[in-house]
PDB file of N, CA and C in Angstrom:
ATOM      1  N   UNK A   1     -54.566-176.217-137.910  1.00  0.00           N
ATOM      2  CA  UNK A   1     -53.818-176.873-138.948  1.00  0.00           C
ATOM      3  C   UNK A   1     -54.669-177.990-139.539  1.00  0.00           C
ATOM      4  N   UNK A   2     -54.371-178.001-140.993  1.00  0.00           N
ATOM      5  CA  UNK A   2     -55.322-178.935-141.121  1.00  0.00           C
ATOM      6  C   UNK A   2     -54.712-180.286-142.076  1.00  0.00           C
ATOM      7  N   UNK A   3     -54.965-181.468-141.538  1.00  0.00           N
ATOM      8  CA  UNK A   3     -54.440-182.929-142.146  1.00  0.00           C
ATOM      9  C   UNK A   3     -54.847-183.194-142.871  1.00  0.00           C
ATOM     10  N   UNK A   4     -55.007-183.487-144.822  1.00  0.00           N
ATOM     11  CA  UNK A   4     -56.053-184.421-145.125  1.00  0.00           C
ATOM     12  C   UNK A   4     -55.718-185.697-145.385  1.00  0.00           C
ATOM     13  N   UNK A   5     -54.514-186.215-144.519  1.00  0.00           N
ATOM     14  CA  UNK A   5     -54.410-187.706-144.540  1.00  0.00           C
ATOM     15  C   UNK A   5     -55.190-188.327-143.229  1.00  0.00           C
ATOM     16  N   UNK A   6     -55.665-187.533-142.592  1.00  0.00           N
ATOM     17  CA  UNK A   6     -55.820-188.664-141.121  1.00  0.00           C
ATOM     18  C   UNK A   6     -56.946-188.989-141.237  1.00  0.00           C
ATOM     19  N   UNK A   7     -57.712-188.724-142.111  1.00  0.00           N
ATOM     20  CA  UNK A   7     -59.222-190.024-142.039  1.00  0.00           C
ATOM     21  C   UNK A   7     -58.757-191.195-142.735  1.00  0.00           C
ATOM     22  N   UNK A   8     -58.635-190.777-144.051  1.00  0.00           N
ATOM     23  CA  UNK A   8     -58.210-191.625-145.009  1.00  0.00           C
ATOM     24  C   UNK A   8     -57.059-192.973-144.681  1.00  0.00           C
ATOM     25  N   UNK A   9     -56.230-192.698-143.876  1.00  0.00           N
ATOM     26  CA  UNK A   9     -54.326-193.069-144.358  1.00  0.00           C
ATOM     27  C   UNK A   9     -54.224-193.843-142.788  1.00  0.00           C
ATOM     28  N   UNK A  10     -54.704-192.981-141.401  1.00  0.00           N
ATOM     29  CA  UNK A  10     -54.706-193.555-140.352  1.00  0.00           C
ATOM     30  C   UNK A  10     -55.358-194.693-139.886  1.00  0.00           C
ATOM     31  N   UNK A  11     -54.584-195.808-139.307  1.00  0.00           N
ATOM     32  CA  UNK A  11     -55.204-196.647-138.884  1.00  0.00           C
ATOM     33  C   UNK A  11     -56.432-196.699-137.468  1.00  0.00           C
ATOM     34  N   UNK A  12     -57.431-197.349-137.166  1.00  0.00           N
ATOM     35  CA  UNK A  12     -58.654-196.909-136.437  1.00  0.00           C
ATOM     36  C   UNK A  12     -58.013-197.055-134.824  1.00  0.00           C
ATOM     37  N   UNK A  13     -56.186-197.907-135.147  1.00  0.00           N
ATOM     38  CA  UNK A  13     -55.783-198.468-133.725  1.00  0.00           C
ATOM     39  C   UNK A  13     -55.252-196.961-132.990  1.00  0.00           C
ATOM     40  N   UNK A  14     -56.161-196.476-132.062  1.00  0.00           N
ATOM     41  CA  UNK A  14     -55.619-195.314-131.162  1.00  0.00           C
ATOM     42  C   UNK A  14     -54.097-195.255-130.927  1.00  0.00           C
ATOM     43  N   UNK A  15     -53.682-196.150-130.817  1.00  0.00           N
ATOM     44  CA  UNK A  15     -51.885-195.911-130.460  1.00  0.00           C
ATOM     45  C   UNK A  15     -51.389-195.586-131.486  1.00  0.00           C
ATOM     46  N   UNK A  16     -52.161-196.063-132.484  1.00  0.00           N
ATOM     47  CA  UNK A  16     -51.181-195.314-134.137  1.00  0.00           C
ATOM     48  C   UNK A  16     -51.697-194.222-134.762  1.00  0.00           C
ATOM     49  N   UNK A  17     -52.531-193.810-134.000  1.00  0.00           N
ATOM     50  CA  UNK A  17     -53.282-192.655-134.449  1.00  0.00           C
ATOM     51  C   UNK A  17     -52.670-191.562-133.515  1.00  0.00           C
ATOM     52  N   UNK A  18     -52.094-191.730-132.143  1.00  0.00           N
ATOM     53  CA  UNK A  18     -51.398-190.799-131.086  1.00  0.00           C
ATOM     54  C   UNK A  18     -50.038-191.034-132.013  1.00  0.00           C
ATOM     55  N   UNK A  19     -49.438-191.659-132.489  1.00  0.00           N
ATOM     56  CA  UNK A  19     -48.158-191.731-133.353  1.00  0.00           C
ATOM     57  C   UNK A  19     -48.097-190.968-134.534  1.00  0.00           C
ATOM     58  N   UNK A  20     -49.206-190.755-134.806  1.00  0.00           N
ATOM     59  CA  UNK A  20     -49.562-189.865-136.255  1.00  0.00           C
ATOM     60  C   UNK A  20     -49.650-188.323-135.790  1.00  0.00           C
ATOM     61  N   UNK A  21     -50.356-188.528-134.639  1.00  0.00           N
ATOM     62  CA  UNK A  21     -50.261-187.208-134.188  1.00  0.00           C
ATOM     63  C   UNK A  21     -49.096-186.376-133.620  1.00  0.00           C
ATOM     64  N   UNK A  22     -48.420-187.086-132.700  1.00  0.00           N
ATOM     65  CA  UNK A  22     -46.907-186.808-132.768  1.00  0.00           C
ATOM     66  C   UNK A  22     -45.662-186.550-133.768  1.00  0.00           C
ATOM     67  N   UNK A  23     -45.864-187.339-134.459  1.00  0.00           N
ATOM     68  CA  UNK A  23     -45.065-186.448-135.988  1.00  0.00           C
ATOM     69  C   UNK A  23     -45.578-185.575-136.846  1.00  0.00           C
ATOM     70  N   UNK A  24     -46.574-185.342-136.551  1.00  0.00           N
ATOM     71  CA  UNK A  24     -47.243-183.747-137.090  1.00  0.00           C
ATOM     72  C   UNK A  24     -46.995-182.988-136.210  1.00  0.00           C
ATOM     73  N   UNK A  25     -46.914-183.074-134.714  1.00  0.00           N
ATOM     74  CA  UNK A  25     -46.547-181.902-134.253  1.00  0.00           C
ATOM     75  C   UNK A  25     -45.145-181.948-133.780  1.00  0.00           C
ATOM     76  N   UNK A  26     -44.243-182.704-133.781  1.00  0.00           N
ATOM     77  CA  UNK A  26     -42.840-182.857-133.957  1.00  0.00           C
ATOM     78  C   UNK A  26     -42.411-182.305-135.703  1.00  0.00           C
ATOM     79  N   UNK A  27     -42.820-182.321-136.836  1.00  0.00           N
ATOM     80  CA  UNK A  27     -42.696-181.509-137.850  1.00  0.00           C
ATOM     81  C   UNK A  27     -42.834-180.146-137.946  1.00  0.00           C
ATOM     82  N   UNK A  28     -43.158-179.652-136.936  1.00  0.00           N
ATOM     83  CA  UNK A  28     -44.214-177.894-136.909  1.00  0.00           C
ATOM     84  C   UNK A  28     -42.842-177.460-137.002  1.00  0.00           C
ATOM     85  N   UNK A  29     -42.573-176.301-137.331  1.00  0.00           N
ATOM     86  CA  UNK A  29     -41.630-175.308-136.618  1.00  0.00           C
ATOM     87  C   UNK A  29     -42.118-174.860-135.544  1.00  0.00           C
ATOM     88  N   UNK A  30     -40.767-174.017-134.758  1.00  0.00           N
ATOM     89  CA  UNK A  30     -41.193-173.648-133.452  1.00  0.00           C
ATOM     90  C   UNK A  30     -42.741-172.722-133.462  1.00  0.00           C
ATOM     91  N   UNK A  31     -43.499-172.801-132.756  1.00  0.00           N
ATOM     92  CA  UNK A  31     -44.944-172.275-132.767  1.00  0.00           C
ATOM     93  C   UNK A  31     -45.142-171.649-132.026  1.00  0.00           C
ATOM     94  N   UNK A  32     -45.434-170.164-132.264  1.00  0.00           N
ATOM     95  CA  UNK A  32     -45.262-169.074-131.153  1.00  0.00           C
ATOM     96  C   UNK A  32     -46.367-169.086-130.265  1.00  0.00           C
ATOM     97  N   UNK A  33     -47.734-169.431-131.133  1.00  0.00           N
ATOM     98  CA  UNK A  33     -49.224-169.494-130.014  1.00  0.00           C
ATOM     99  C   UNK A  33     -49.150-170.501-129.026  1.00  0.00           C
ATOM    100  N   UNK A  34     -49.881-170.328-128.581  1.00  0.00           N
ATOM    101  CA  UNK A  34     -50.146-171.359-126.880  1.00  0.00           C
ATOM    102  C   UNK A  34     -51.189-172.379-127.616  1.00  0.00           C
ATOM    103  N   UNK A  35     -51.887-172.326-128.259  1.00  0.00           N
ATOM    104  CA  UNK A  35     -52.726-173.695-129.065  1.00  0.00           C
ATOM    105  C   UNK A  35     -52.536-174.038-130.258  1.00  0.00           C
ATOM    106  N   UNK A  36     -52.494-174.974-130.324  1.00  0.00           N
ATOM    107  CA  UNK A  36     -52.260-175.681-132.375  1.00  0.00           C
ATOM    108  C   UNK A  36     -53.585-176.762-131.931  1.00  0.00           C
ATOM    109  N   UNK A  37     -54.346-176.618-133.229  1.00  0.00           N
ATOM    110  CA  UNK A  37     -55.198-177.579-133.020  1.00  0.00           C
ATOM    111  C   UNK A  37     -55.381-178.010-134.751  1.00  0.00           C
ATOM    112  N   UNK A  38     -55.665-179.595-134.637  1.00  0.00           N
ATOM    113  CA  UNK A  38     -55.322-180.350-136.352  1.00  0.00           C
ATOM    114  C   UNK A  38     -56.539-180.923-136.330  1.00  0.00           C
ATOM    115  N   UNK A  39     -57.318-180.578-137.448  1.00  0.00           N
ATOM    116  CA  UNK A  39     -58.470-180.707-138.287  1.00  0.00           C
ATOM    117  C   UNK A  39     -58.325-181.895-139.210  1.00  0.00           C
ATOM    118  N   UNK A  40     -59.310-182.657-139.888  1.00  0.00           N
ATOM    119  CA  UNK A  40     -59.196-183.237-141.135  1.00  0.00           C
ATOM    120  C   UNK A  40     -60.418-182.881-142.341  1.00  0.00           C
ATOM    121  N   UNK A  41     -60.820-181.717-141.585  1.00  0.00           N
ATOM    122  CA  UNK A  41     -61.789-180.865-142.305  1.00  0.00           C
ATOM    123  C   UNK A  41     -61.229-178.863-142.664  1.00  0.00           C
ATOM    124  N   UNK A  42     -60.891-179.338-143.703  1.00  0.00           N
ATOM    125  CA  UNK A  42     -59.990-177.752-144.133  1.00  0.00           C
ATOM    126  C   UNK A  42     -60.871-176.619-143.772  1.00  0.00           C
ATOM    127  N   UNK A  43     -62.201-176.678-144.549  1.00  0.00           N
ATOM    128  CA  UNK A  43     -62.993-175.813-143.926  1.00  0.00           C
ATOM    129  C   UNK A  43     -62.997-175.451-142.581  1.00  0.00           C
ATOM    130  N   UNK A  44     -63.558-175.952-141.768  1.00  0.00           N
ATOM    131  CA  UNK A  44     -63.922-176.154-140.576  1.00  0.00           C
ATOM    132  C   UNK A  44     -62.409-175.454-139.520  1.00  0.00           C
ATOM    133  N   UNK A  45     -61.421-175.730-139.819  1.00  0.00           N
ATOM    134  CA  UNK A  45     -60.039-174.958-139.813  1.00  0.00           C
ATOM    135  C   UNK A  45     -59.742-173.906-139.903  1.00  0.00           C
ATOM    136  N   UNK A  46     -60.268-173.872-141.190  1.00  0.00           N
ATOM    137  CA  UNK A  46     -60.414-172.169-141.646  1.00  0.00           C
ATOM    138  C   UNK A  46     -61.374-171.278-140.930  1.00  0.00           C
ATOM    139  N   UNK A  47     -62.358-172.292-140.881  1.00  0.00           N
ATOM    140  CA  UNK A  47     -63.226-171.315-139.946  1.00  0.00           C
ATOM    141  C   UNK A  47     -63.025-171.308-138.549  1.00  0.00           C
ATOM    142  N   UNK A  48     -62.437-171.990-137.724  1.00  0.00           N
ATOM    143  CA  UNK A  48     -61.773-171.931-136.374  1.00  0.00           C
ATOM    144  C   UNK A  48     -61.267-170.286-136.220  1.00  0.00           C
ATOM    145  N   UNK A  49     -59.739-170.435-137.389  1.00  0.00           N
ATOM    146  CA  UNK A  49     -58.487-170.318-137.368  1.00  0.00           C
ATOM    147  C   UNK A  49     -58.977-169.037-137.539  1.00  0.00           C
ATOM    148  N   UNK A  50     -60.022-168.510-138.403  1.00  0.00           N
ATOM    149  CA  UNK A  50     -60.594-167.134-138.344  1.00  0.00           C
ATOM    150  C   UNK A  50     -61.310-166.450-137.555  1.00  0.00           C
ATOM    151  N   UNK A  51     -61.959-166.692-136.399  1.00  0.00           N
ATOM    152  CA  UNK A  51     -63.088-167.199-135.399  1.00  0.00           C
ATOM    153  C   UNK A  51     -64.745-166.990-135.956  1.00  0.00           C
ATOM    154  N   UNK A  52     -64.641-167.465-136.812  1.00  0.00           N
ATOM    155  CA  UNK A  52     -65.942-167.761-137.553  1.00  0.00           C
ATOM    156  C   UNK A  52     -66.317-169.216-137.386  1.00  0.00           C
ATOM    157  N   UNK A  53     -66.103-170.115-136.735  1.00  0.00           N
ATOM    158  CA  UNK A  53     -66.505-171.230-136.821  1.00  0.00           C
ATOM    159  C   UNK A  53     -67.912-171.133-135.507  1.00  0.00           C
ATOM    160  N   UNK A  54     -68.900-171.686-136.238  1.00  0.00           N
ATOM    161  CA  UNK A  54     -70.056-171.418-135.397  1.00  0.00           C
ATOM    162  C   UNK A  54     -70.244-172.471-133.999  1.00  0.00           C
ATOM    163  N   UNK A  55     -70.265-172.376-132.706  1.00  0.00           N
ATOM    164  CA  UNK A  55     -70.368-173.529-131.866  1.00  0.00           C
ATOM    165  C   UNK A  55     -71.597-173.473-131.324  1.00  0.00           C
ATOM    166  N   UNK A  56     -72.533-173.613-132.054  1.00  0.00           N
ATOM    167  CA  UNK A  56     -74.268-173.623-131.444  1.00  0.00           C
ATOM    168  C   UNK A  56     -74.833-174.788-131.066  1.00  0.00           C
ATOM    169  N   UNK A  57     -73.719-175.610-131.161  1.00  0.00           N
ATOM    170  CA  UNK A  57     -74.329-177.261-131.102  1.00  0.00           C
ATOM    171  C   UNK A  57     -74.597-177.154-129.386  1.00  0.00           C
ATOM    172  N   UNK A  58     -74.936-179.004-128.840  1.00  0.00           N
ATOM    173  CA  UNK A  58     -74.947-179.656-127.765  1.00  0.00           C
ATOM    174  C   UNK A  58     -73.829-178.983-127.019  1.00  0.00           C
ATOM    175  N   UNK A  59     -72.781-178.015-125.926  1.00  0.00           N
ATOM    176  CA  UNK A  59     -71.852-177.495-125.167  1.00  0.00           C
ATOM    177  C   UNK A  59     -70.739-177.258-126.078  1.00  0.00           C
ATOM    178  N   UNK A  60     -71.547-176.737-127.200  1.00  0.00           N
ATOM    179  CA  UNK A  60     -70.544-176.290-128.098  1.00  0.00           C
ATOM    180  C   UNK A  60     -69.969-176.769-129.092  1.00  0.00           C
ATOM    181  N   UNK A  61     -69.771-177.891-129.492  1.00  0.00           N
ATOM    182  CA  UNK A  61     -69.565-178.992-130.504  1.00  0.00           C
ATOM    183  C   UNK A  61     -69.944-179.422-131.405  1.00  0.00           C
ATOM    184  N   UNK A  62     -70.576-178.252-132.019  1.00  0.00           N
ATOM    185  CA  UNK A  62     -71.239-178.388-133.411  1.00  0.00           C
ATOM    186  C   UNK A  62     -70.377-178.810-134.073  1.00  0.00           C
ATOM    187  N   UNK A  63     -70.257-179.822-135.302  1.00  0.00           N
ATOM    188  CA  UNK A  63     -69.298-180.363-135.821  1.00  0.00           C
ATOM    189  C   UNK A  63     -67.793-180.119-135.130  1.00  0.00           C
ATOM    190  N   UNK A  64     -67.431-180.125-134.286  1.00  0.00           N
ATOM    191  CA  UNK A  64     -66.414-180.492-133.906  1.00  0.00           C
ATOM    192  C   UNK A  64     -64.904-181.827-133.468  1.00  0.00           C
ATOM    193  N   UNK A  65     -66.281-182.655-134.535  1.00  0.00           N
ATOM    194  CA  UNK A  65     -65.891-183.973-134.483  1.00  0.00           C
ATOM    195  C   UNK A  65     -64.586-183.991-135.655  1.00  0.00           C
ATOM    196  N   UNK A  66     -64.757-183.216-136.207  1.00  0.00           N
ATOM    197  CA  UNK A  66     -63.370-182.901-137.450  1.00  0.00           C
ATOM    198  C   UNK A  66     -61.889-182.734-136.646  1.00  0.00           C
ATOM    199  N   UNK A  67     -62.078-181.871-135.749  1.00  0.00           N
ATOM    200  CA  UNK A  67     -60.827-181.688-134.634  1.00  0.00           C
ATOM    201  C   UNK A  67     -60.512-182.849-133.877  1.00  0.00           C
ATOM    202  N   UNK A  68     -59.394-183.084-134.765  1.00  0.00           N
ATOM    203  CA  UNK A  68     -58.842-184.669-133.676  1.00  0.00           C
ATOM    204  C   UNK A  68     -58.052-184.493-133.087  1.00  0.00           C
ATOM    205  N   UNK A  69     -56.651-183.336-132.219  1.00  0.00           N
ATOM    206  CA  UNK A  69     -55.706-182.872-131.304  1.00  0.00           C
ATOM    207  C   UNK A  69     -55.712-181.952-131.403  1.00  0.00           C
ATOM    208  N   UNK A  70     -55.948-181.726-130.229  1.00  0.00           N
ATOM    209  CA  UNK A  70     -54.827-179.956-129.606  1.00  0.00           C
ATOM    210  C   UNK A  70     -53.686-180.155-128.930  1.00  0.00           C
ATOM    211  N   UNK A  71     -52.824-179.275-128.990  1.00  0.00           N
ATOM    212  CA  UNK A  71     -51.504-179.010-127.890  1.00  0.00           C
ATOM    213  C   UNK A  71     -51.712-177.923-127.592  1.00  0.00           C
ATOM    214  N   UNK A  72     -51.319-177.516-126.204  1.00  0.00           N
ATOM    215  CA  UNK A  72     -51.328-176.576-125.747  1.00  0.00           C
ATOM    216  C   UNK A  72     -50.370-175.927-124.677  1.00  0.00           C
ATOM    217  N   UNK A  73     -49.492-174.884-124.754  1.00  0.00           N
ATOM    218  CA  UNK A  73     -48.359-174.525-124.287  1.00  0.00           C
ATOM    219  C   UNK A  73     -48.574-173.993-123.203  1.00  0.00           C
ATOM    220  N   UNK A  74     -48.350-174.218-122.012  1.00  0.00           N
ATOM    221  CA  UNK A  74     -48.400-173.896-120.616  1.00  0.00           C
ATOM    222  C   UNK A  74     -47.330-173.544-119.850  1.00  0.00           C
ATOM    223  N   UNK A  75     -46.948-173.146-118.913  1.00  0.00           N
ATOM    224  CA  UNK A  75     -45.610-173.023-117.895  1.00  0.00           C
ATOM    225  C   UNK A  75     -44.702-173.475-118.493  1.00  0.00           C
ATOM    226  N   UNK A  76     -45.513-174.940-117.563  1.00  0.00           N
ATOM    227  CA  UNK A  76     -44.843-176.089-116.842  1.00  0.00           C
ATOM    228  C   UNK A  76     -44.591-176.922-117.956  1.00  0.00           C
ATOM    229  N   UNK A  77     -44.682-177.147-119.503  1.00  0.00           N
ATOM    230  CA  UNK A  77     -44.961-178.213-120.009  1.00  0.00           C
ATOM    231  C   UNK A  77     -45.523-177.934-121.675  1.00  0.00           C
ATOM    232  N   UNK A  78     -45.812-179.254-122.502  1.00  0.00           N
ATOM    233  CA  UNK A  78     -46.307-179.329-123.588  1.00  0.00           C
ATOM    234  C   UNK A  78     -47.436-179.907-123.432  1.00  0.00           C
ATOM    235  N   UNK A  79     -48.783-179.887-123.495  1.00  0.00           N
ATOM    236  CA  UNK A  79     -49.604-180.992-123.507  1.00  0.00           C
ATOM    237  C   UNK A  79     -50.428-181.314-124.518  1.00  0.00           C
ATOM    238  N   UNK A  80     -50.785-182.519-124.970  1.00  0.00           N
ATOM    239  CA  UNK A  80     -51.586-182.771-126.033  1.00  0.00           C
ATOM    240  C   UNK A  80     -53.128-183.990-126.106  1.00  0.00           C
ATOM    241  N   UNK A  81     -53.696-183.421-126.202  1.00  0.00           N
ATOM    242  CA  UNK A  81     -55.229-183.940-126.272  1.00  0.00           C
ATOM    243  C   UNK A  81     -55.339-184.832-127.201  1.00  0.00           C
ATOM    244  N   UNK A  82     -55.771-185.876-127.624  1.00  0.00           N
ATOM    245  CA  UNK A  82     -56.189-186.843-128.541  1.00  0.00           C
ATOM    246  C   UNK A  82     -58.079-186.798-128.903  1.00  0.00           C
ATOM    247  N   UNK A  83     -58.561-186.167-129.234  1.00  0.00           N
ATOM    248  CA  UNK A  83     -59.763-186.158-129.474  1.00  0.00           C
ATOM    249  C   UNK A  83     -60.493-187.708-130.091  1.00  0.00           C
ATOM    250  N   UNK A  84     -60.763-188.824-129.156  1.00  0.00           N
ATOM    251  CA  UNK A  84     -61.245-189.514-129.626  1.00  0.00           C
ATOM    252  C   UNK A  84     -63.362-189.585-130.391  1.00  0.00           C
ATOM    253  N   UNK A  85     -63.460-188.505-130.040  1.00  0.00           N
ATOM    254  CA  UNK A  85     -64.971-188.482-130.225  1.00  0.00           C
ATOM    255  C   UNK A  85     -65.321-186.656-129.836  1.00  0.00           C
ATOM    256  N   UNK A  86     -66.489-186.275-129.963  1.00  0.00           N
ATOM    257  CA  UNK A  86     -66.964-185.183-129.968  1.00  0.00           C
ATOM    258  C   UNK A  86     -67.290-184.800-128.558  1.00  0.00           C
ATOM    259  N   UNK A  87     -67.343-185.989-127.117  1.00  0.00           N
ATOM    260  CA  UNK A  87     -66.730-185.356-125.912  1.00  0.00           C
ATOM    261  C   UNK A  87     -66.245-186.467-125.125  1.00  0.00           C
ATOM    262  N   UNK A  88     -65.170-187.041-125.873  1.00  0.00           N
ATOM    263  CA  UNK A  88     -64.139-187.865-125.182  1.00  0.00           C
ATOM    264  C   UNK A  88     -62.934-187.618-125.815  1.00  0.00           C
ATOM    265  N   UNK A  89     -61.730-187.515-124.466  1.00  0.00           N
ATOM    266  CA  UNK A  89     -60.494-186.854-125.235  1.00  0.00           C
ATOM    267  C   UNK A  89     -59.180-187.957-124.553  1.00  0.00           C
ATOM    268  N   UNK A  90     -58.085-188.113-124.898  1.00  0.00           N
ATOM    269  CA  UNK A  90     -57.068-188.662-124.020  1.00  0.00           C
ATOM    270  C   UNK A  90     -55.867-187.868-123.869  1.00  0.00           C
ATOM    271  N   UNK A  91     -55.447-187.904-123.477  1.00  0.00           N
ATOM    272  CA  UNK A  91     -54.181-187.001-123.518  1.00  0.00           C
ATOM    273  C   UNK A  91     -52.551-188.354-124.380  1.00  0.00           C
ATOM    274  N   UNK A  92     -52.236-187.465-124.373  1.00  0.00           N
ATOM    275  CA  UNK A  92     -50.840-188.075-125.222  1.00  0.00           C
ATOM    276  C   UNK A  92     -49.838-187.297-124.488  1.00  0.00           C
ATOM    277  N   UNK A  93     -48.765-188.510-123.725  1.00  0.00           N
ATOM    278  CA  UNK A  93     -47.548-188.451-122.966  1.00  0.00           C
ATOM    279  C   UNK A  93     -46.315-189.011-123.658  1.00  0.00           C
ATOM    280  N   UNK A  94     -45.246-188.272-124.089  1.00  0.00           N
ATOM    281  CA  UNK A  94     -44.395-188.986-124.769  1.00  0.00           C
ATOM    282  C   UNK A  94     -43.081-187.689-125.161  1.00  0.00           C
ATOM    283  N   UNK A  95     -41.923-187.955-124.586  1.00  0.00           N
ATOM    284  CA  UNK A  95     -41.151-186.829-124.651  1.00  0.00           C
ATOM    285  C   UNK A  95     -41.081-185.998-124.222  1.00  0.00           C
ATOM    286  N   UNK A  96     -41.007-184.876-124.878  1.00  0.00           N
ATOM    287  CA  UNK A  96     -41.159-183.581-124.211  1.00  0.00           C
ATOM    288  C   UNK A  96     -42.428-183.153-124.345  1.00  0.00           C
ATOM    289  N   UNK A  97     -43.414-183.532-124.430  1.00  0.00           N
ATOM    290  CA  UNK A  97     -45.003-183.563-124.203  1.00  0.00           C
ATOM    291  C   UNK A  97     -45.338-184.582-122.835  1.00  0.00           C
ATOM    292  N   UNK A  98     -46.089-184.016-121.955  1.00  0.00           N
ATOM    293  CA  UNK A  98     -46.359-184.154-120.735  1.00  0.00           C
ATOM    294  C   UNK A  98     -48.038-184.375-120.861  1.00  0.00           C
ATOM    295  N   UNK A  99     -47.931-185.334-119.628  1.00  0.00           N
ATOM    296  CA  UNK A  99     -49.519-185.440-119.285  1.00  0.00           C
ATOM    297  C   UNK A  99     -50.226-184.542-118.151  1.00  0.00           C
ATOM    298  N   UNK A 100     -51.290-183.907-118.273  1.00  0.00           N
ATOM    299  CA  UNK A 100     -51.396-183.113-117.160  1.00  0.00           C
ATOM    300  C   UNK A 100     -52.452-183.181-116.384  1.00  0.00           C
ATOM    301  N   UNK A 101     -51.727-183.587-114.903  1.00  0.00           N
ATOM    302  CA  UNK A 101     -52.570-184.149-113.440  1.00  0.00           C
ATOM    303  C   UNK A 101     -53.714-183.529-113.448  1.00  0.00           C
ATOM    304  N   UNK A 102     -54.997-184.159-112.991  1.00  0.00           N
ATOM    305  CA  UNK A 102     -55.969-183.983-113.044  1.00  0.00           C
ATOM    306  C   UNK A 102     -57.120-183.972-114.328  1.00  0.00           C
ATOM    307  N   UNK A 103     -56.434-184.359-115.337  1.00  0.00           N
ATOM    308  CA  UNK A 103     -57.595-184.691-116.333  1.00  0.00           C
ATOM    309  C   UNK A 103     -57.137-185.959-116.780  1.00  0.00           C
TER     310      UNK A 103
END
């Protein structure tokens, strides 16, 4: 999915940026796949979302710095990633989104 307000519009403070991210994925309709992941690069989306997006970089992360959350549907739970950087991530706990032990 792809945002083009969250470079622009979001503030740099991480807690309001996990708040931004939560009402984008509290807006979704119900979502049948097991991953949603939100871009602020349309391209780069498109090319995911097609599996054409090339990952030849450093462990894969060739521009992947565009991808700022995933959720991902499991069992037990909702969980959601905060992509602060190209390999640092946080998770986001809040509702019916869960944090999950061990990362």
């Amino acid at each position: 999915m792809y945002s083009p307000i969250y470079r622009e519009e979001v503030p740099r403070n991480t807690d309001l940026q996990k708040l931004y991210i939560l009402r984008i994925l509290n807006q979704l309709p119900e979502v049948k796949g097991r991953t949603v992941t939100l871009w602020n690069s349309k391209e780069n989306a498109q090319l995911f979302a097609t599996g054409n997006y090339s990952e030849d970089g450093t462990e894969g992360w060739s521009g992947m710095n565009t991808k700022f959350a995933t959720m991902q549907r499991e069992k037990d739970g909702i969980y959601i990633l905060h992509h602060l950087g190209v390999h640092e991530v946080d998770q986001v706990g809040f509702g019916k989104y869960k944090r999950k032990e061990g990362n």
